[in-house]
Protein backbone atom coordinates (compact mmCIF):
# COMPACT_ATOMS: atom_id res chain seq x y z
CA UNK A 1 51.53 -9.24 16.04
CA UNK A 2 51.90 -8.57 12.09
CA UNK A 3 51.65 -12.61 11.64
CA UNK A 4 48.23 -12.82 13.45
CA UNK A 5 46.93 -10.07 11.52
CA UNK A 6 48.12 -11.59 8.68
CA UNK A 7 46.56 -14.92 9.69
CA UNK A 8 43.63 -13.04 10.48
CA UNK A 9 43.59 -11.30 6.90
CA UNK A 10 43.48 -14.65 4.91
CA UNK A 11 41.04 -16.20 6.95
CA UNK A 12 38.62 -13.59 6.23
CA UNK A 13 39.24 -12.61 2.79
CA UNK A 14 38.07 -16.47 1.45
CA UNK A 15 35.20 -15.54 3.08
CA UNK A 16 34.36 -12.58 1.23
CA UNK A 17 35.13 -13.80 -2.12
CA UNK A 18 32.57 -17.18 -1.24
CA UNK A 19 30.00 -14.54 -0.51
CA UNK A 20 30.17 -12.34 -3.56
CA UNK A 21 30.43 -15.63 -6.04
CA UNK A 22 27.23 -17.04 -4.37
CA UNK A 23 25.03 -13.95 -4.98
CA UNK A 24 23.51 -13.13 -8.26
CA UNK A 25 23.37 -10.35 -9.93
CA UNK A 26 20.26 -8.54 -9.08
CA UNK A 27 18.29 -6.98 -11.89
CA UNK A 28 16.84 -3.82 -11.73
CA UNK A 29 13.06 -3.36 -10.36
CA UNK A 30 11.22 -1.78 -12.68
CA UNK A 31 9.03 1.60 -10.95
CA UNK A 32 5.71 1.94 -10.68
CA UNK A 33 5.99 4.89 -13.26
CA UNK A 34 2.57 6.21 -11.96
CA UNK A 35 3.58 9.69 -14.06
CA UNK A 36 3.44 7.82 -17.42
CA UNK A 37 0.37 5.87 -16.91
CA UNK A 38 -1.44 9.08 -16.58
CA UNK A 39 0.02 10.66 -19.61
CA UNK A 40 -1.24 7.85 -21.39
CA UNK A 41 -4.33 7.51 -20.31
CA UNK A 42 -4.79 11.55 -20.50
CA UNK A 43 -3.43 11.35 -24.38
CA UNK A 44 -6.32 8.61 -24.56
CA UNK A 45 -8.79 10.85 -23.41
CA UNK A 46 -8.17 14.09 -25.24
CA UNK A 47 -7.61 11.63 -28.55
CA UNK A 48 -11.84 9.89 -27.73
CA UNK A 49 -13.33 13.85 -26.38
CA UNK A 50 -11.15 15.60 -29.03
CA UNK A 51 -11.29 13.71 -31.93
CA UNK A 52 -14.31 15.22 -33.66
CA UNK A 53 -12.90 18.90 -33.11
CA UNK A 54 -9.40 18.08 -33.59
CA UNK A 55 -7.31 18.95 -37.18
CA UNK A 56 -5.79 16.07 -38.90
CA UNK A 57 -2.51 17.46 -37.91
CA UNK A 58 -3.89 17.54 -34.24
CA UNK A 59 -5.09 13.57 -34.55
CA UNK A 60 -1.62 13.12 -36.20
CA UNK A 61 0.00 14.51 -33.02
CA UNK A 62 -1.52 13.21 -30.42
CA UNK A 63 -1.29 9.41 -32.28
CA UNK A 64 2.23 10.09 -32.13
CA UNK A 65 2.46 10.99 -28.95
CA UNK A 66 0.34 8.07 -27.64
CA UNK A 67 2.70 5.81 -30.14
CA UNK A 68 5.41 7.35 -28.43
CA UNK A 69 4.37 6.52 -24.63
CA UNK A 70 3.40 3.45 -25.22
CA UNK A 71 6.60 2.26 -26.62
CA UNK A 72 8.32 3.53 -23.33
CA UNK A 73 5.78 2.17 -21.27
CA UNK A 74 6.38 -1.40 -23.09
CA UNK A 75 10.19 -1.17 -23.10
CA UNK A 76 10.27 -0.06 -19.19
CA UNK A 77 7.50 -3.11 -18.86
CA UNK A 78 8.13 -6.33 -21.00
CA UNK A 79 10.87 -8.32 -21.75
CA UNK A 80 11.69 -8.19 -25.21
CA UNK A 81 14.59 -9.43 -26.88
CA UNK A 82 17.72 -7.11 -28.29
CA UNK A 83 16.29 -7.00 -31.75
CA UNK A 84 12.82 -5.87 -30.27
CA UNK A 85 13.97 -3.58 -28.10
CA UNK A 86 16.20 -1.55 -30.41
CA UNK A 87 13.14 -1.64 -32.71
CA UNK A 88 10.87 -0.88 -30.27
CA UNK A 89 13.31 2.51 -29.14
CA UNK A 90 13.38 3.15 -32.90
CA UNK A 91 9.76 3.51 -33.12
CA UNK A 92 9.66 5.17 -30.07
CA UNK A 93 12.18 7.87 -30.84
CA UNK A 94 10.39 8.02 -34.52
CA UNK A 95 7.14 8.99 -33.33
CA UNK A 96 8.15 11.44 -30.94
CA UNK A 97 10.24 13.44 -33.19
CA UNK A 98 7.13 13.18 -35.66
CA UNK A 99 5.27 14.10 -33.00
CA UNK A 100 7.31 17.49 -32.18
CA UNK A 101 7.00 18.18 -35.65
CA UNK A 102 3.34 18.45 -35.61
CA UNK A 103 3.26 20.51 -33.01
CA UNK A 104 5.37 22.93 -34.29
CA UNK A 105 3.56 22.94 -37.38
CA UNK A 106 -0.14 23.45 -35.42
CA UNK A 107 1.37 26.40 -33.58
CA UNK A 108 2.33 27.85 -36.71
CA UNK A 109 -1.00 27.70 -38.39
CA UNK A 110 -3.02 28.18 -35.26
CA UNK A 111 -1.16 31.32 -34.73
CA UNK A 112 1.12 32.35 -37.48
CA UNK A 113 -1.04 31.44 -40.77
């Protein structure tokens, strides 16, 4: 009995290896991200109805913010190489820690000044 299961063993184990060496590796679908196409296009809107009432440090956040988004949106969306990428997620993470700057510094003159 333990030499048919060993027979047994080997004759399906070459089978399993044959199967995993054809496949390729799958790469990742990218989502739909519905959620941060309507950030964008909201940050696009308040940027065209705002812009005549906004602050410059209000334009200044908002352009961030939209530079911000967009660079995720591209990453998530395009296939860049290493070098563009890593730029692309410097700029990214640039404008959005430019961008929380300006907010904190509109909340402090809107309410604190």
């Amino acid at each position: 009995m333990a030499r048919q299961s060993k027979k047994i063993a080997k004759k399906i184990q070459p089978k399993k290896k044959a199967e995993t060496e054809n496949k390729q590796p799958v790469k990742e679908k990218v989502g739909k991200d519905y959620l941060l196409i309507i950030v964008l296009a909201l940050t696009i809107v308040f940027l065209l109805v705002g812009w005549q009432n906004f602050t410059a440090l209000n334009r200044g956040l908002y352009l961030a913010l939209l530079v911000s988004l967009s660079s995720t949106y591209a990453r998530r969306h395009y296939n860049f190489t290493e070098v563009q990428d890593l730029w692309l997620e410097r700029a990214g993470l640039a404008a959005m820690i430019l961008a929380i700057i300006l907010f904190a510094l509109v909340v402090y003159n809107q309410y604190f000044a």
